[in-house]
N, C-alpha and C. Protein backbone atom coordinates (compact mmCIF):
# COMPACT_ATOMS: atom_id res chain seq x y z
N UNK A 1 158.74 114.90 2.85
CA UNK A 1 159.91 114.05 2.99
C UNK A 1 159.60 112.66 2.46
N UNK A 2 160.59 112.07 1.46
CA UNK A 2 160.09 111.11 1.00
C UNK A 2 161.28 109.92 1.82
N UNK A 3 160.75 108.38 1.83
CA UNK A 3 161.13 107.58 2.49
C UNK A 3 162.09 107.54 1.88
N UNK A 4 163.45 107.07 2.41
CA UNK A 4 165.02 106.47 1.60
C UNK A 4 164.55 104.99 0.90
N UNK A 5 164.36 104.64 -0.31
CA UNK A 5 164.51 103.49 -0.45
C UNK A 5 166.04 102.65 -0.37
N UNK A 6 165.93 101.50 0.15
CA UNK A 6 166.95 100.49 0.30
C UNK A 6 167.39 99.44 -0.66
N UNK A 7 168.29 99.67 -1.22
CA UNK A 7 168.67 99.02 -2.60
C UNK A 7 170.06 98.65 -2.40
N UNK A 8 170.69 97.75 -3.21
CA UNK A 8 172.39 97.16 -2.84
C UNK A 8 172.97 98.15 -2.24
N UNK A 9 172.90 99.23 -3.55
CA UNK A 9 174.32 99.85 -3.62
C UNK A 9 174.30 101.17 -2.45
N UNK A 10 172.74 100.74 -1.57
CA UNK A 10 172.89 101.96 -0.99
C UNK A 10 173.41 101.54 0.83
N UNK A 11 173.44 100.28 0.84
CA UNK A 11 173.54 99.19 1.82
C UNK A 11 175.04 99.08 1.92
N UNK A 12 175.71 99.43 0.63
CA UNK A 12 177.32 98.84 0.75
C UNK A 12 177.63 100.28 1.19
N UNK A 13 179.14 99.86 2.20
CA UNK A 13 179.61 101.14 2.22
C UNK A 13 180.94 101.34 1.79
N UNK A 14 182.09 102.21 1.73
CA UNK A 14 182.86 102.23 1.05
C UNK A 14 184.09 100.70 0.97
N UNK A 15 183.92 100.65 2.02
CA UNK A 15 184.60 99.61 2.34
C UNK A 15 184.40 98.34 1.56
N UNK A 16 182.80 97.74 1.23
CA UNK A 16 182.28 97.13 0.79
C UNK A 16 182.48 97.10 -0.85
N UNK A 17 182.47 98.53 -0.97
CA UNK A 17 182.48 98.24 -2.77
C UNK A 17 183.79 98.75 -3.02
N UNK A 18 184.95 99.07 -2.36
CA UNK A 18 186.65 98.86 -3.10
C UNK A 18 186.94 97.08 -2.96
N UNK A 19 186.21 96.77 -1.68
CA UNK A 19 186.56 95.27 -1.68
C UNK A 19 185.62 94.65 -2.89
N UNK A 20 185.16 94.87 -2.80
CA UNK A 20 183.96 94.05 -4.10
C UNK A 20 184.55 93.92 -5.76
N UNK A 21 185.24 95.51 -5.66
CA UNK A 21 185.60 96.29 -7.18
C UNK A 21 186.97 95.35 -7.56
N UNK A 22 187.49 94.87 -6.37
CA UNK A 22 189.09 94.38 -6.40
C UNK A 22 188.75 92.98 -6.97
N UNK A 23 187.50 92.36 -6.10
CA UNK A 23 187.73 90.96 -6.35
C UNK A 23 187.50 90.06 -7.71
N UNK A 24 188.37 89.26 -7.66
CA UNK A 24 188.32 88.53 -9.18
C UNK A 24 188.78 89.43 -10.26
N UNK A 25 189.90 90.73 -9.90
CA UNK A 25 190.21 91.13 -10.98
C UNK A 25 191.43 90.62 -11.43
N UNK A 26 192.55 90.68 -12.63
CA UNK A 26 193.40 89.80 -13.33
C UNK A 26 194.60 89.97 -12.39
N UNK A 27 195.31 88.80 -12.06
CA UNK A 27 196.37 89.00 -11.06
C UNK A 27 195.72 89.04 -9.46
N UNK A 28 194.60 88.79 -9.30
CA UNK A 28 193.91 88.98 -7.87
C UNK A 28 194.74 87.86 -7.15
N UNK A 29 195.31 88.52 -5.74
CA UNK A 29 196.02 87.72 -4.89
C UNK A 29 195.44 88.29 -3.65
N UNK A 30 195.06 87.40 -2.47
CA UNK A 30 194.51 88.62 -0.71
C UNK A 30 195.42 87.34 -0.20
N UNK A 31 195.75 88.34 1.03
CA UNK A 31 195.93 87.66 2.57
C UNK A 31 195.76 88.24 3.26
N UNK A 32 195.40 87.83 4.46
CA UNK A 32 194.80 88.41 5.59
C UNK A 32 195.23 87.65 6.68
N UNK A 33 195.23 88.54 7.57
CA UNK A 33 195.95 88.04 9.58
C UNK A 33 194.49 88.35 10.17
N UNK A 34 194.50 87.84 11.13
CA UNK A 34 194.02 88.00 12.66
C UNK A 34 194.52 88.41 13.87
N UNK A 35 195.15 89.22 14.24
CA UNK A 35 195.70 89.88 15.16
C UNK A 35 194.21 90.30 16.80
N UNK A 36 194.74 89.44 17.79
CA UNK A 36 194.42 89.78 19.21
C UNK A 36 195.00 90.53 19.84
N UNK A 37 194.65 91.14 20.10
CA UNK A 37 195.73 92.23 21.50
C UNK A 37 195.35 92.06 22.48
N UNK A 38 195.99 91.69 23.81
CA UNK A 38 195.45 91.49 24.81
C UNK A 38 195.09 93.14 25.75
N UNK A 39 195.86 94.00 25.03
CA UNK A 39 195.47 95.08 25.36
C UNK A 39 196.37 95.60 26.96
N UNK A 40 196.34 96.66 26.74
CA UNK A 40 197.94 97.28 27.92
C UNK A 40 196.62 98.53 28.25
N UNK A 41 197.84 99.42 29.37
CA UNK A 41 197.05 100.49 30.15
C UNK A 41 196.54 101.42 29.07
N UNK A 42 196.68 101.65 27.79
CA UNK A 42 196.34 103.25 27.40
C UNK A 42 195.76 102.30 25.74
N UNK A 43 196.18 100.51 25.49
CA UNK A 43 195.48 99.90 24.43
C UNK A 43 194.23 99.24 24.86
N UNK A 44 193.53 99.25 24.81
CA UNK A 44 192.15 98.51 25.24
C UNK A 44 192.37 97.20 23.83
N UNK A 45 191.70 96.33 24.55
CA UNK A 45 191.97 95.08 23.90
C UNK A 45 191.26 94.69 22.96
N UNK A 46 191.53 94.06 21.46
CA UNK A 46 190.52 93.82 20.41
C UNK A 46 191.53 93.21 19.64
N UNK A 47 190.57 92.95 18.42
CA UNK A 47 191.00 91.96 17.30
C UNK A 47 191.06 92.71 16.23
N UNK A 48 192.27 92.62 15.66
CA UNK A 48 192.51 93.21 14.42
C UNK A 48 192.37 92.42 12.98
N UNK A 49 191.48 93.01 12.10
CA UNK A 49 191.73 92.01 10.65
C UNK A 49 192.15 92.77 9.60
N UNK A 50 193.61 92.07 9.01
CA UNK A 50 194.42 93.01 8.25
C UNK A 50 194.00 92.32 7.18
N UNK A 51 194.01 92.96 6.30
CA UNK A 51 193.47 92.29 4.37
C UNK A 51 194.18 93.23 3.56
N UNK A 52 195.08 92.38 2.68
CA UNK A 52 195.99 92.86 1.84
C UNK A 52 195.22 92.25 0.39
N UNK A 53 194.88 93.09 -0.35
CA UNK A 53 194.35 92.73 -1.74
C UNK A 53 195.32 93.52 -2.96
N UNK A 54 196.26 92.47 -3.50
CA UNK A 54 196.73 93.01 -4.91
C UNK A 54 196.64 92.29 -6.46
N UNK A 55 196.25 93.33 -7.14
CA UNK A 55 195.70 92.83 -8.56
C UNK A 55 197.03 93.20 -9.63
N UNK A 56 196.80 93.33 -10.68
CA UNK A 56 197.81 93.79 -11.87
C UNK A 56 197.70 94.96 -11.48
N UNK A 57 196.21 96.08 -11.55
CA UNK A 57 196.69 97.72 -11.59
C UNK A 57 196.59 98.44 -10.06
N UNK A 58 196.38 97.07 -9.11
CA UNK A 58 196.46 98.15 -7.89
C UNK A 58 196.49 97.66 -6.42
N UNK A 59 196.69 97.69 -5.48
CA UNK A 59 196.68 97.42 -4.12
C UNK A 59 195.82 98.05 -2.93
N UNK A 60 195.51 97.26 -1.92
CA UNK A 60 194.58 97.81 -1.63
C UNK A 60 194.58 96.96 0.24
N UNK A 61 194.70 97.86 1.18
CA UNK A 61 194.93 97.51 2.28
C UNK A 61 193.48 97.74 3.53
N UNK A 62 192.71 96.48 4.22
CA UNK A 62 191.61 96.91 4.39
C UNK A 62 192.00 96.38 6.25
N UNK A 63 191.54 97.03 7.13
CA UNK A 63 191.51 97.35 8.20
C UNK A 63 190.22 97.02 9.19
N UNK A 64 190.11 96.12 9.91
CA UNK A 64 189.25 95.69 10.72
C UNK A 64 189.29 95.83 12.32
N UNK A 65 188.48 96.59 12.98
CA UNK A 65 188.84 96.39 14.31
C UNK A 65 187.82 95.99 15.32
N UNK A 66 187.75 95.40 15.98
CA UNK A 66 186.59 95.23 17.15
C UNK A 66 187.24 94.74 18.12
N UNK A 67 186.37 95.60 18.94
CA UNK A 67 186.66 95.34 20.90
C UNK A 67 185.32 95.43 20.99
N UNK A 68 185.34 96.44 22.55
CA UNK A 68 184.27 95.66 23.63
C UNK A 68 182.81 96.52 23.21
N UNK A 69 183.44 97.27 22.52
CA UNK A 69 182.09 99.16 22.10
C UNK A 69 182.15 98.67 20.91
N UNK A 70 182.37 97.94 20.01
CA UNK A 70 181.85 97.70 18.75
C UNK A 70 183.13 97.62 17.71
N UNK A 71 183.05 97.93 16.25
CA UNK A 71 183.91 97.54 15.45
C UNK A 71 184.14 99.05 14.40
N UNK A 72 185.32 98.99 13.92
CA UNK A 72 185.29 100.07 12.88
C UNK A 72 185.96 99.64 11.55
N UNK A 73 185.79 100.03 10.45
CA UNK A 73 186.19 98.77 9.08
C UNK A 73 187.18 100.57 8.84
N UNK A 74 188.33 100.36 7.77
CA UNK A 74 188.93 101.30 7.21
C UNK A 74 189.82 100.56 6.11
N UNK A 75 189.65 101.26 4.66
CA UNK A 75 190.42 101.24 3.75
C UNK A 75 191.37 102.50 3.85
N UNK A 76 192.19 102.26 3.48
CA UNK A 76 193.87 102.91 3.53
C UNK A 76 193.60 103.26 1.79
N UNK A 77 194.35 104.86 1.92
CA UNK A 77 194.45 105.20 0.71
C UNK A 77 195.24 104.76 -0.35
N UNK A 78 195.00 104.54 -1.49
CA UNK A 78 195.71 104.13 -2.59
C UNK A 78 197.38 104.67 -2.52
N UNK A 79 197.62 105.93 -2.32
CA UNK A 79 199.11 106.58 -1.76
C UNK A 79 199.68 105.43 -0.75
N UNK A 80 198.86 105.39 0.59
CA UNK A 80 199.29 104.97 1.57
C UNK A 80 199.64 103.68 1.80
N UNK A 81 199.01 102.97 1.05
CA UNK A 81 199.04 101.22 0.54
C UNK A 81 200.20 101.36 -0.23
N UNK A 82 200.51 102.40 -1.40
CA UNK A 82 201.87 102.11 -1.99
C UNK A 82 202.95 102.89 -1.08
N UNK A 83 202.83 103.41 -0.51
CA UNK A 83 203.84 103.75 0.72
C UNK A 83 204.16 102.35 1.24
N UNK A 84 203.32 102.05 1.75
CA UNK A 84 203.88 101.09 2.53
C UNK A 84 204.26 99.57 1.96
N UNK A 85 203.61 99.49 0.83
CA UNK A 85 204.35 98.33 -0.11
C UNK A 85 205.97 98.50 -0.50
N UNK A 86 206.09 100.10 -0.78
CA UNK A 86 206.96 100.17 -1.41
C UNK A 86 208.50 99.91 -0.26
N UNK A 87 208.17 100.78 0.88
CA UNK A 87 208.95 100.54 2.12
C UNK A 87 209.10 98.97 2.41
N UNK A 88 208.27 97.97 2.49
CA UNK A 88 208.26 96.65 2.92
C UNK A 88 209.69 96.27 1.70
N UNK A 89 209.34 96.87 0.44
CA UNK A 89 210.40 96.32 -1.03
C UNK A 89 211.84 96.26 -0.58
N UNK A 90 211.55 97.95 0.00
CA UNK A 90 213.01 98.86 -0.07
C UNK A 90 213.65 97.59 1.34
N UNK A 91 213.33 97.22 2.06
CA UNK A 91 213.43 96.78 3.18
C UNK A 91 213.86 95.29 2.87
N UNK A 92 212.87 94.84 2.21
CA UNK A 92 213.15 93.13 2.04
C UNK A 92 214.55 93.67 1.11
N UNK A 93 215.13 94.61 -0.06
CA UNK A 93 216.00 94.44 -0.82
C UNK A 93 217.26 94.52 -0.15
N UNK A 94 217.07 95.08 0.92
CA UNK A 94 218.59 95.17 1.76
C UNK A 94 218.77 93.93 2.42
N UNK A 95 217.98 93.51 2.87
CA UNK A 95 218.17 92.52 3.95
C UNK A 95 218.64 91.09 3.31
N UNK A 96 217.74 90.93 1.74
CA UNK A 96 218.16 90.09 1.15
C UNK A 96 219.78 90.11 0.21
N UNK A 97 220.18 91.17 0.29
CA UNK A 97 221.73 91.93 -0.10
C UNK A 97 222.59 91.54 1.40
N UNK A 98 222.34 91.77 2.23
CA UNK A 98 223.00 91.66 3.82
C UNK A 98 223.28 89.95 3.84
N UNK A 99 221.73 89.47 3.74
CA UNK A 99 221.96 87.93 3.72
C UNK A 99 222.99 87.32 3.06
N UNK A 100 222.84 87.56 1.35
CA UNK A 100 223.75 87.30 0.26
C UNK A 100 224.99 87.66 0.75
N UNK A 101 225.72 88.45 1.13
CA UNK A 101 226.80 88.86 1.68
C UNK A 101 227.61 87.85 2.47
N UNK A 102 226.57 88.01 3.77
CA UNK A 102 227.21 87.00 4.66
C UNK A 102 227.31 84.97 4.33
N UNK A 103 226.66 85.12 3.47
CA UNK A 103 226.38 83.72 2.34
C UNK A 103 227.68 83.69 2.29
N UNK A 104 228.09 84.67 0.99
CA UNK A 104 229.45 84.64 0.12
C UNK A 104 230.30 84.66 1.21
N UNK A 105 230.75 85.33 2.08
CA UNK A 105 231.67 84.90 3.36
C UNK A 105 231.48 84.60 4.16
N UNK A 106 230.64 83.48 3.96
CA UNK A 106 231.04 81.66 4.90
C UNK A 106 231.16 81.26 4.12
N UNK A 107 231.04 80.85 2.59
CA UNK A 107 231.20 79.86 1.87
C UNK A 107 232.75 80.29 1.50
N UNK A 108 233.05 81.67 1.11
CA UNK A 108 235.48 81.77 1.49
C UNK A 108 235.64 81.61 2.22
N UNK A 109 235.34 81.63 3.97
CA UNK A 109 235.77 81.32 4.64
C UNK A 109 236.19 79.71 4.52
N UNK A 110 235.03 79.05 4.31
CA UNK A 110 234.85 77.03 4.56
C UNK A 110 235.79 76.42 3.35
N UNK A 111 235.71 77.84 2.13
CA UNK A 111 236.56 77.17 0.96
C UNK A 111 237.99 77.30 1.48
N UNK A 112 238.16 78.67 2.31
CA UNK A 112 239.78 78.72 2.78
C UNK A 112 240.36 77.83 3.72
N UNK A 113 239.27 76.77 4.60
CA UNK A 113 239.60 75.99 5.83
C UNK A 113 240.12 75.02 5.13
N UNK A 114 239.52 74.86 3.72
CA UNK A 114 239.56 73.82 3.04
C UNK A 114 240.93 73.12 2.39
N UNK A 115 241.15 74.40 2.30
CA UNK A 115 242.76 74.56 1.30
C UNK A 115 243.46 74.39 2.29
């Protein structure tokens, strides 16, 4: 049995090198939250770190958790990141259509008070 040698790439784990692969590429934009939970009967309580990384060819959603037993890191699949980008779209496009709406009737209404 020969010893494992310890070298970068054997130290990073997946998590480490999609975040690594993303950064500084063209169009690179992240944000990230901090989320506490104080934690309920069946949530045990911890800190969440959400990291949103999008470039020109791709998106990429990274997942942080720690409580009281330790921490677990998770990248979200390439599908699942555009799932849920795409839903946030579909979502902001209505709401910003709903808004516009009710815009245009108050501004006939205030033009009709007017007259």
């Amino acid at each position: 049995m020969q010893p494992q040698s310890l070298n970068e790439s054997s130290l990073l784990d997946r998590f480490e090198r999609v975040r690594d692969s993303l950064w500084g590429q063209p169009g690179f934009q992240r944000r990230n939250s901090t989320i506490s939970s104080l934690g309920f009967s069946l949530i045990p309580q911890a800190t969440w770190i959400v990291e949103t990384v999008k470039t020109d060819d791709s998106l990429a959603i990274f997942l942080q958790s720690i409580d009281k037993d330790g921490g677990q890191r998770i990248v979200l699949p390439t599908r699942v990141c555009e799932a849920i980008y795409n839903q946030h779209e579909r979502i902001t496009k209505v709401r910003r259509q709903v808004r516009a709406q009710r815009g245009a009737e108050t501004r006939r209404k205030k033009k009709q008070e007017e007259s």
